[in-house]
C-alpha atoms as a PDB file:
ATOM      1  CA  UNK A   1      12.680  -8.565  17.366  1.00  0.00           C
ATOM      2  CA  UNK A   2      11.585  -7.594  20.368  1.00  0.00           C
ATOM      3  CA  UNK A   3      10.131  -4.010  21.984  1.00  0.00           C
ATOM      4  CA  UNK A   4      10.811  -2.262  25.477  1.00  0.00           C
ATOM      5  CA  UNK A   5       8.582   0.373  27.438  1.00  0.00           C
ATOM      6  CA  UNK A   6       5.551  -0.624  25.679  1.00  0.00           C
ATOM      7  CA  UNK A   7       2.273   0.492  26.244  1.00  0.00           C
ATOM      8  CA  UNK A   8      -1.090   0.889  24.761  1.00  0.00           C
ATOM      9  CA  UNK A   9      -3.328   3.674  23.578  1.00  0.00           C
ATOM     10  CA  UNK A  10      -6.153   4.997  21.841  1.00  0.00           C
ATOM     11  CA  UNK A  11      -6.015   6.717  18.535  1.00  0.00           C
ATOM     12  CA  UNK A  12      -7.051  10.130  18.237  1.00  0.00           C
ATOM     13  CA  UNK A  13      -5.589  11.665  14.420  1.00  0.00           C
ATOM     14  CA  UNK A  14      -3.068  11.628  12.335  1.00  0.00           C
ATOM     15  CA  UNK A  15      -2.278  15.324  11.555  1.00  0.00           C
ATOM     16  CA  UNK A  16       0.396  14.052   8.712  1.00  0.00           C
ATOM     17  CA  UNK A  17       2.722  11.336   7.933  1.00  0.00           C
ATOM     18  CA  UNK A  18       5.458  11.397  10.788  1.00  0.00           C
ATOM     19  CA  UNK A  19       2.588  11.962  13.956  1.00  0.00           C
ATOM     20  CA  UNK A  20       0.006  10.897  15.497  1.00  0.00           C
ATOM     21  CA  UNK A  21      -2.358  12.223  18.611  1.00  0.00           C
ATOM     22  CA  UNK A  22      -3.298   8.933  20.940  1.00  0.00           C
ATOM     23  CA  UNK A  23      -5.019   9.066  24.002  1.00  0.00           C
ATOM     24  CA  UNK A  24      -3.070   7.575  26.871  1.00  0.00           C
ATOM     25  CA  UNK A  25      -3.171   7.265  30.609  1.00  0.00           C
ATOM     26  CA  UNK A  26      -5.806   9.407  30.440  1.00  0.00           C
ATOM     27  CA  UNK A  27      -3.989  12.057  28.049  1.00  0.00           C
ATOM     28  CA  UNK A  28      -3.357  13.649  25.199  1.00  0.00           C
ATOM     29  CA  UNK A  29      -0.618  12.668  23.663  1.00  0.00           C
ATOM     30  CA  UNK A  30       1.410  13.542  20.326  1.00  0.00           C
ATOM     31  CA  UNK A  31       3.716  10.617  18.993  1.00  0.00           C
ATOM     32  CA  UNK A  32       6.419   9.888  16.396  1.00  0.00           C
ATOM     33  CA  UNK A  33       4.626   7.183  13.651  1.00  0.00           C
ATOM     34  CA  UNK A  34       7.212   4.861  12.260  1.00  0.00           C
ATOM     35  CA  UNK A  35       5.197   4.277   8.929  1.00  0.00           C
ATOM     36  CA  UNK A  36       4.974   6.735   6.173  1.00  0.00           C
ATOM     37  CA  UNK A  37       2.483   4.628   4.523  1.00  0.00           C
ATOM     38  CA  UNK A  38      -0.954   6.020   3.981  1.00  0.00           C
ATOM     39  CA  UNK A  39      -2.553   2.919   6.873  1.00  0.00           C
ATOM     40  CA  UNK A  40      -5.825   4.482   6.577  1.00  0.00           C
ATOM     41  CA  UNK A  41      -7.493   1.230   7.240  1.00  0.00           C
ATOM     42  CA  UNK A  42      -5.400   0.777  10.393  1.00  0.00           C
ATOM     43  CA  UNK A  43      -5.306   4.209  11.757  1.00  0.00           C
ATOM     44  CA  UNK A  44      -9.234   4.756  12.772  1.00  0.00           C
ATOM     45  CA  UNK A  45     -10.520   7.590  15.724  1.00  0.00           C
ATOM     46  CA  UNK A  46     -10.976   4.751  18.427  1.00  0.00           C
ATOM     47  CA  UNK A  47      -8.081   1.972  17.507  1.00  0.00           C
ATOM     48  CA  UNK A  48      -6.293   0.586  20.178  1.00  0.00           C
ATOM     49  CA  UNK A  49      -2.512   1.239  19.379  1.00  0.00           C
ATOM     50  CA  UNK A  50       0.914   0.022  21.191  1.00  0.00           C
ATOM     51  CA  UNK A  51       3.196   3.145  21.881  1.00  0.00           C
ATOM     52  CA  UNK A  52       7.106   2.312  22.561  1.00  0.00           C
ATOM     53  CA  UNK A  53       8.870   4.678  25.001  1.00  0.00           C
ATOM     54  CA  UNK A  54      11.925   6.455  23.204  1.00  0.00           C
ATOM     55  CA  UNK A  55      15.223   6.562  25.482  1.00  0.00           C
ATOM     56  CA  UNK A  56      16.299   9.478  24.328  1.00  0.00           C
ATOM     57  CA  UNK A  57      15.412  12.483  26.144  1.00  0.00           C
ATOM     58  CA  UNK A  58      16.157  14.864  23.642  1.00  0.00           C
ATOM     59  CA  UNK A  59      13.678  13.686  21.560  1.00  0.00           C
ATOM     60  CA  UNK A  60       9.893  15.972  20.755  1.00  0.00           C
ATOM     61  CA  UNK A  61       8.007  13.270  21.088  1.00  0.00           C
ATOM     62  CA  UNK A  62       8.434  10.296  23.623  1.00  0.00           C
ATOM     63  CA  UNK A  63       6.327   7.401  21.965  1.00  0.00           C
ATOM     64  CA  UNK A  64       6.892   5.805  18.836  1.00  0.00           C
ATOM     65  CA  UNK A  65       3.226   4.147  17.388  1.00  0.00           C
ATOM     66  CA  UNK A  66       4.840   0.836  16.616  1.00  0.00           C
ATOM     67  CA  UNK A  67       1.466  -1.494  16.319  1.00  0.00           C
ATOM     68  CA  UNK A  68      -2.322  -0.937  15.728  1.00  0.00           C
ATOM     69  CA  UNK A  69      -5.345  -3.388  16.504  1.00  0.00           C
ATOM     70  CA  UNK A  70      -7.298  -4.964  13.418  1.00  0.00           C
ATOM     71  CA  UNK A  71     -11.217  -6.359  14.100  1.00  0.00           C
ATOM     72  CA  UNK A  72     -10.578  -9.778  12.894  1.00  0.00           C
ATOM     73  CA  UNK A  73      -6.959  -9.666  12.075  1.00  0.00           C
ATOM     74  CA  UNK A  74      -5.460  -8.858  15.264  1.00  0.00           C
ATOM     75  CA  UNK A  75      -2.322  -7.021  16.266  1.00  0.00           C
ATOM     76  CA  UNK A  76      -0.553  -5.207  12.826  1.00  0.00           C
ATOM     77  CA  UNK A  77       2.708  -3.949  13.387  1.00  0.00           C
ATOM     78  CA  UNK A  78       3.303  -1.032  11.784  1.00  0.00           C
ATOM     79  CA  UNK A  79       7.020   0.272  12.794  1.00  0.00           C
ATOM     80  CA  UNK A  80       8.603   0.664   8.622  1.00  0.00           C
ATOM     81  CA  UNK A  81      11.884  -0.335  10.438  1.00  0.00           C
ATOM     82  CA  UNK A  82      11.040  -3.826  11.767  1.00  0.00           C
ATOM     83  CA  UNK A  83      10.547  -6.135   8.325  1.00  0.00           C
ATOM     84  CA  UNK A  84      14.337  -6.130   7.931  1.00  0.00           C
ATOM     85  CA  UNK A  85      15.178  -6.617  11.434  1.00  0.00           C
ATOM     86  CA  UNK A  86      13.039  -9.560  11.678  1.00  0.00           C
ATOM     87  CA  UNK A  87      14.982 -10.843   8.337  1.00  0.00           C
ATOM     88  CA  UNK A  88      17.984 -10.143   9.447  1.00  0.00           C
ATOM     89  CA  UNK A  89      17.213 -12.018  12.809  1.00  0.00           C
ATOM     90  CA  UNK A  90      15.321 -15.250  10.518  1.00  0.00           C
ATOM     91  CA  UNK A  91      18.618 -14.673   8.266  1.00  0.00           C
ATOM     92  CA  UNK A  92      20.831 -15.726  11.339  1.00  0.00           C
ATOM     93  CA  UNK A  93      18.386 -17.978  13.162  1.00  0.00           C
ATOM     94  CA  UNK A  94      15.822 -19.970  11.036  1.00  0.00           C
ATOM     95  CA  UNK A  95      16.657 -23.465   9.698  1.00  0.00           C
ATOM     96  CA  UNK A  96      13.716 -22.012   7.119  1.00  0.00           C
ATOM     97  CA  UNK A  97      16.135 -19.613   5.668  1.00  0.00           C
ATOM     98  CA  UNK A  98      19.052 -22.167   5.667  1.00  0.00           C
ATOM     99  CA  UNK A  99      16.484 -24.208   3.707  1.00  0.00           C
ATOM    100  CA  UNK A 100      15.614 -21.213   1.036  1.00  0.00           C
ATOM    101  CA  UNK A 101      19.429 -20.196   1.318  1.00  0.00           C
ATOM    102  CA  UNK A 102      21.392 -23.598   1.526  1.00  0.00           C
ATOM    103  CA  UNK A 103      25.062 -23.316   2.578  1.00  0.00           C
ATOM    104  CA  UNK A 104      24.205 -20.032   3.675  1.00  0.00           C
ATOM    105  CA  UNK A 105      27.796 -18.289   4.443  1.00  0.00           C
ATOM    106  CA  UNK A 106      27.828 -14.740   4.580  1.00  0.00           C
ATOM    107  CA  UNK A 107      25.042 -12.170   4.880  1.00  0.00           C
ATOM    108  CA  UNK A 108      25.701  -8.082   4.393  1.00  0.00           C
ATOM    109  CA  UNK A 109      22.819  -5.686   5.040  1.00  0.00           C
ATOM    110  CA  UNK A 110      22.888  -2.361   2.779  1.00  0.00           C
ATOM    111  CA  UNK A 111      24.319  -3.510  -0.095  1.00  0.00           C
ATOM    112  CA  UNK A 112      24.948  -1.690  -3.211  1.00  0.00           C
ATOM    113  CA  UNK A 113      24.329  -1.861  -6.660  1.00  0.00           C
ATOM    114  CA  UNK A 114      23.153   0.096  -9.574  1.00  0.00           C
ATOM    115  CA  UNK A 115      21.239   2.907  -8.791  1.00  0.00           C
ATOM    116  CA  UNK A 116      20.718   1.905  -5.073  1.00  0.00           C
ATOM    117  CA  UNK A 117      21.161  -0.259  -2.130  1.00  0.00           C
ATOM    118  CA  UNK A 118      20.075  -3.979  -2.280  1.00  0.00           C
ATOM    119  CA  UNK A 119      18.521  -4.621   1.376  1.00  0.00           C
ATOM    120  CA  UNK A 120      20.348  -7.916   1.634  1.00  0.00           C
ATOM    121  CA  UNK A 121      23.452  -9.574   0.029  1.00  0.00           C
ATOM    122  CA  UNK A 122      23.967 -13.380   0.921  1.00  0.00           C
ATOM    123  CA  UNK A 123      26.898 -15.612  -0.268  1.00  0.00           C
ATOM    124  CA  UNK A 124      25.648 -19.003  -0.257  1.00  0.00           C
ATOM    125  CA  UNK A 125      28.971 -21.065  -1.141  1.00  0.00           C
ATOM    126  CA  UNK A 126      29.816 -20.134  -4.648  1.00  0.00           C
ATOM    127  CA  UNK A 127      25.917 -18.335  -5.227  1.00  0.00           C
ATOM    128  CA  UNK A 128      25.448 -14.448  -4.627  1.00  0.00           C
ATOM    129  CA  UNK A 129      22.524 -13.444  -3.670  1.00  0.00           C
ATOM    130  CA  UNK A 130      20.637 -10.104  -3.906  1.00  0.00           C
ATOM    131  CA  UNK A 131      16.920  -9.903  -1.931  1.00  0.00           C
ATOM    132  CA  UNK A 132      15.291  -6.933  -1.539  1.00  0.00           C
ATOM    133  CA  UNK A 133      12.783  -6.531   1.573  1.00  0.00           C
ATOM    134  CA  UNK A 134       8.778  -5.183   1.644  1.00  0.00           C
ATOM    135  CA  UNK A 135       6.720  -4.204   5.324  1.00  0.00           C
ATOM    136  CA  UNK A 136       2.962  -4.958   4.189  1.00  0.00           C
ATOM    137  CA  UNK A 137       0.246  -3.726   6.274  1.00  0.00           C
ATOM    138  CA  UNK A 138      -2.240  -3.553   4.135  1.00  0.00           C
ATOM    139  CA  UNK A 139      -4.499  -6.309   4.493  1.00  0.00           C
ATOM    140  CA  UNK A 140      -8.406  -6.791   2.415  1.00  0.00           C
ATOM    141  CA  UNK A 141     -10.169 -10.481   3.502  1.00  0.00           C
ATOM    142  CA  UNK A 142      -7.078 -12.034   4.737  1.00  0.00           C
ATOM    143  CA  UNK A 143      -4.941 -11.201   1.619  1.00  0.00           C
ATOM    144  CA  UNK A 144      -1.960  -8.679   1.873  1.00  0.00           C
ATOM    145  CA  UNK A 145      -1.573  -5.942  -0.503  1.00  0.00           C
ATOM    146  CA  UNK A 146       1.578  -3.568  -1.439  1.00  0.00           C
ATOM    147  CA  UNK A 147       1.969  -0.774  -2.015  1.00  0.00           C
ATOM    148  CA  UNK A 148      -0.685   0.891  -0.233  1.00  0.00           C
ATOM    149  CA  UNK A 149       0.469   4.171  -1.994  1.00  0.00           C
ATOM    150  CA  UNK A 150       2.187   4.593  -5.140  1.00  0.00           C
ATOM    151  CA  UNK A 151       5.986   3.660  -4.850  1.00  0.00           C
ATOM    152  CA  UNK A 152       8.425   4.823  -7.327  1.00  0.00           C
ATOM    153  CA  UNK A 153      11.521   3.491  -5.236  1.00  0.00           C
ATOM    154  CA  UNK A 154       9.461  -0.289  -5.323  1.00  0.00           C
ATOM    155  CA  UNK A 155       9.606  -0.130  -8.605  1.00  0.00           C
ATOM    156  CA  UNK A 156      13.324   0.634  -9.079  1.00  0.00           C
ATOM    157  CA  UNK A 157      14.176  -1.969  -6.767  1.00  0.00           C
ATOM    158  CA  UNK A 158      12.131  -4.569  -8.568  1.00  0.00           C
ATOM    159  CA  UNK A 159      13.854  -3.455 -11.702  1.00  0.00           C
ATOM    160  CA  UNK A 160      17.228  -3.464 -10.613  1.00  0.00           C
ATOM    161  CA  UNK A 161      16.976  -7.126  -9.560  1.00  0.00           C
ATOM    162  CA  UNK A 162      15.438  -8.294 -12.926  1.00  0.00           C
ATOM    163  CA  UNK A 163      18.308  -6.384 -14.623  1.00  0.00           C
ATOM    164  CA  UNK A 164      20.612  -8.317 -11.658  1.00  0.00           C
ATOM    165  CA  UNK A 165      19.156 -11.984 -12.690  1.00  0.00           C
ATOM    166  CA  UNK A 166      21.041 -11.226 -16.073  1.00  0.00           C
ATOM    167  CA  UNK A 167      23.963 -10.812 -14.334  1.00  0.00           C
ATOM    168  CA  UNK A 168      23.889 -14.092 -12.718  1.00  0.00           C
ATOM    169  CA  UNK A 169      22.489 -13.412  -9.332  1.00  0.00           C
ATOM    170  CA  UNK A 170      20.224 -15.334  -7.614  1.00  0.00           C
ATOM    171  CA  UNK A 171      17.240 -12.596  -6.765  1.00  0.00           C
ATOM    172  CA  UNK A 172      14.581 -12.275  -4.065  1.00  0.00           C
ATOM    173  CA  UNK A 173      11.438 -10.010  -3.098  1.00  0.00           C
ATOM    174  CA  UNK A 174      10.684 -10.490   0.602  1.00  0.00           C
ATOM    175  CA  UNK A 175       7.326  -9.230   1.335  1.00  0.00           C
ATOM    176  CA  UNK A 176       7.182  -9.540   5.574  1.00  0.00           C
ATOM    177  CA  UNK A 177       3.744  -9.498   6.426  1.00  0.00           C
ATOM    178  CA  UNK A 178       3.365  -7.654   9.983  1.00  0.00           C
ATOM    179  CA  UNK A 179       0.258  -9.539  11.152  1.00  0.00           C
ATOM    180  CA  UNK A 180      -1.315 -13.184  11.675  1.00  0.00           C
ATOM    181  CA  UNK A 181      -4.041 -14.310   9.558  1.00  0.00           C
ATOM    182  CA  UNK A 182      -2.171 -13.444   6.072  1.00  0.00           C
ATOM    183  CA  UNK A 183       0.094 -15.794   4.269  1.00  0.00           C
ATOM    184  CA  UNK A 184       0.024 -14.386   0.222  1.00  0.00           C
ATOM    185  CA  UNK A 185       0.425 -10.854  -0.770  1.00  0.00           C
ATOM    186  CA  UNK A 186      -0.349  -9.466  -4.120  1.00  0.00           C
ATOM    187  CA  UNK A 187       0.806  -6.298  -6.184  1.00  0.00           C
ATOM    188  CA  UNK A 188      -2.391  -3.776  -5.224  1.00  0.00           C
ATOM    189  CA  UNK A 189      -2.738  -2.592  -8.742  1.00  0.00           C
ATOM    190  CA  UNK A 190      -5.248  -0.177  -7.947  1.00  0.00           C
ATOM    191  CA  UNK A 191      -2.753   1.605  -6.079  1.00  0.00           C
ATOM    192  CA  UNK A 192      -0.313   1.762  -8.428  1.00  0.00           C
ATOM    193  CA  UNK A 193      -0.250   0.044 -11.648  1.00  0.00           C
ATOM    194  CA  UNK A 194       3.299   0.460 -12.522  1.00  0.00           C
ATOM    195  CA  UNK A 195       3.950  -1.899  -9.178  1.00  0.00           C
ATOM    196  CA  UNK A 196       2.702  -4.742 -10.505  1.00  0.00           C
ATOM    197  CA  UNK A 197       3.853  -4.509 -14.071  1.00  0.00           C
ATOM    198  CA  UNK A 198       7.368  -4.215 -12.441  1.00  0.00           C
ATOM    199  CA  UNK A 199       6.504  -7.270 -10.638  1.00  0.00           C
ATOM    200  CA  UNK A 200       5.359  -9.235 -13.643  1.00  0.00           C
ATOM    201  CA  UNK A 201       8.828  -8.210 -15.102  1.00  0.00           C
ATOM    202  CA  UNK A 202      10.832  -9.502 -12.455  1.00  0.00           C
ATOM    203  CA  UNK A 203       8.905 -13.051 -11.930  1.00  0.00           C
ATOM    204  CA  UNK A 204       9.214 -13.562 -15.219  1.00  0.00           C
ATOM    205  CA  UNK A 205      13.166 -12.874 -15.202  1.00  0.00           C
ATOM    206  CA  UNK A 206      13.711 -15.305 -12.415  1.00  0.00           C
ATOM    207  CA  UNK A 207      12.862 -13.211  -9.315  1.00  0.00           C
ATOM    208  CA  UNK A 208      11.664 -15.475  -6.193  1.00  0.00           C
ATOM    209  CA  UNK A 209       8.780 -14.014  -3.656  1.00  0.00           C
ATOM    210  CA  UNK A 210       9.246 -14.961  -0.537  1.00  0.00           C
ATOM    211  CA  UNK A 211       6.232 -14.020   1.936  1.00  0.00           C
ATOM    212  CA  UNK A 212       7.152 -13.886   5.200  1.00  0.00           C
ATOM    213  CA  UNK A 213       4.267 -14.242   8.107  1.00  0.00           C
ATOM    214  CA  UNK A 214       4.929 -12.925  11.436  1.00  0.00           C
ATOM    215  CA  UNK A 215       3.581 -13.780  14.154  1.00  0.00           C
ATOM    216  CA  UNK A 216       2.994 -10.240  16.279  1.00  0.00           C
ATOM    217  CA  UNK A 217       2.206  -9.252  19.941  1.00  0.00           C
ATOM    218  CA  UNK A 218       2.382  -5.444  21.817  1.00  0.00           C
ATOM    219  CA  UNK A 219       6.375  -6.874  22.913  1.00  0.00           C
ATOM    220  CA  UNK A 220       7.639  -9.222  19.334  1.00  0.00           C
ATOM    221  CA  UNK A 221       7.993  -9.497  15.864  1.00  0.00           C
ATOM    222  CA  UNK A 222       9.128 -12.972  14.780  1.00  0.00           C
ATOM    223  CA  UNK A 223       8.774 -14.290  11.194  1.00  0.00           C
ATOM    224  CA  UNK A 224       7.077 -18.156  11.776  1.00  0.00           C
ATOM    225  CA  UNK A 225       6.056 -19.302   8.522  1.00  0.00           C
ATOM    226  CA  UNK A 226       7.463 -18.743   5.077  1.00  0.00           C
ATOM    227  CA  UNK A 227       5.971 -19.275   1.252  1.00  0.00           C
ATOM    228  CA  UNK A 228       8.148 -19.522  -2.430  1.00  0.00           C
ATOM    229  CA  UNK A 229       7.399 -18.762  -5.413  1.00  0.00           C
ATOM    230  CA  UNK A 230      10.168 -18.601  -8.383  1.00  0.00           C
ATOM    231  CA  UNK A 231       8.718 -19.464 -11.743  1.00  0.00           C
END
């Protein structure tokens, strides 16, 4: 996926979840953040961040903070909306997902079942296919970590597909990791504990990971390399 109006900045604060204050072109400016994740090792006084100009001028703010510079990581993008754009765009495009997903047929963002919606359904001839997806940003000496705050609404999803494997679907986690450098992720149990007991549960039942590198610049998202795991 790619971005428009882009330019870069330097970050002031973050006065809660939904704004920040960067410094650009020489001003103050207060912008929409497109994470509600905690990112307090991204978000330092001083980071260089990529601000995308909104189009709609009816809008507060006129930025989104859609990236964020990492010493020894490079570029992170941090925009919560992007992970399944970039599947949905690997979904259509990728002879890696026809390869995961053979005879790949039919794909349906937003689907429902039990309690909630299933971020992807896929037919694969005869298959169905539930995979739910997972933005990490949250990186410690090269290996991603999620959640990076406690998330009640992870752990439904991971229950709902282990309860789904029982009823014959084929299930997936995607974790797409917005950065280079990182290829593994695991369940940051000092976070929240519950995550990765869920997680336990459903690789146990039959869930696959799939972890989804990106490569990122201040214009692009694009997943280029994939790993599987499925016990």
């Amino acid at each position: 996926m790619k971005y428009s109006n882009i330019k870069k900045g330097l970050f002031i604060s973050r006065p809660n979840r939904f704004i920040a204050h960067v410094k650009t072109d020489g001003e103050e400016e207060v912008v929409h953040v497109k994470n509600t994740g905690r990112c307090r090792e991204i978000f330092i006084p001083g980071t260089e961040v990529i601000l995308e100009g909104s189009d709609n001028p009816n809008r507060k703010t006129g930025f989104d903070l859609v990236g964020a510079w990492k010493q020894g990581i490079g570029w992170i993008n941090v925009d919560s909306q992007a992970p399944n754009k970039v599947v949905k765009e690997w979904l259509a495009e990728s002879n890696e997902a026809r390869a995961v997903f053979p005879g790949i047929s039919y794909v349906k963002p937003e689907y429902k079942f039990g309690r909630s919606r299933v971020d992807f359904y896929i037919e694969c001839g005869e298959k169905k296919v539930l995979m739910e997806i997972k933005g990490v940003t949250l990186e410690r000496e090269k290996i991603g970590y999620f959640p990076d705050a406690p998330t009640e609404r992870g752990v439904k999803h991971l229950d709902e597909l282990t309860e789904a494997v029982k009823q014959g679907y084929e299930c997936w986690i995607g974790f797409v990791i917005q950065m280079e450098g990182v290829d593994v992720v695991y369940p940051n149990e000092a976070a929240h504990p519950e995550f990765k007991l869920a997680m336990d549960r459903a690789v146990e039942a039959g869930v696959g990971v799939l972890y989804l590198g990106c490569s990122v610049t201040p214009e692009e998202l694009k997943i280029d390399r994939v790993r599987v795991y499925k016990k």
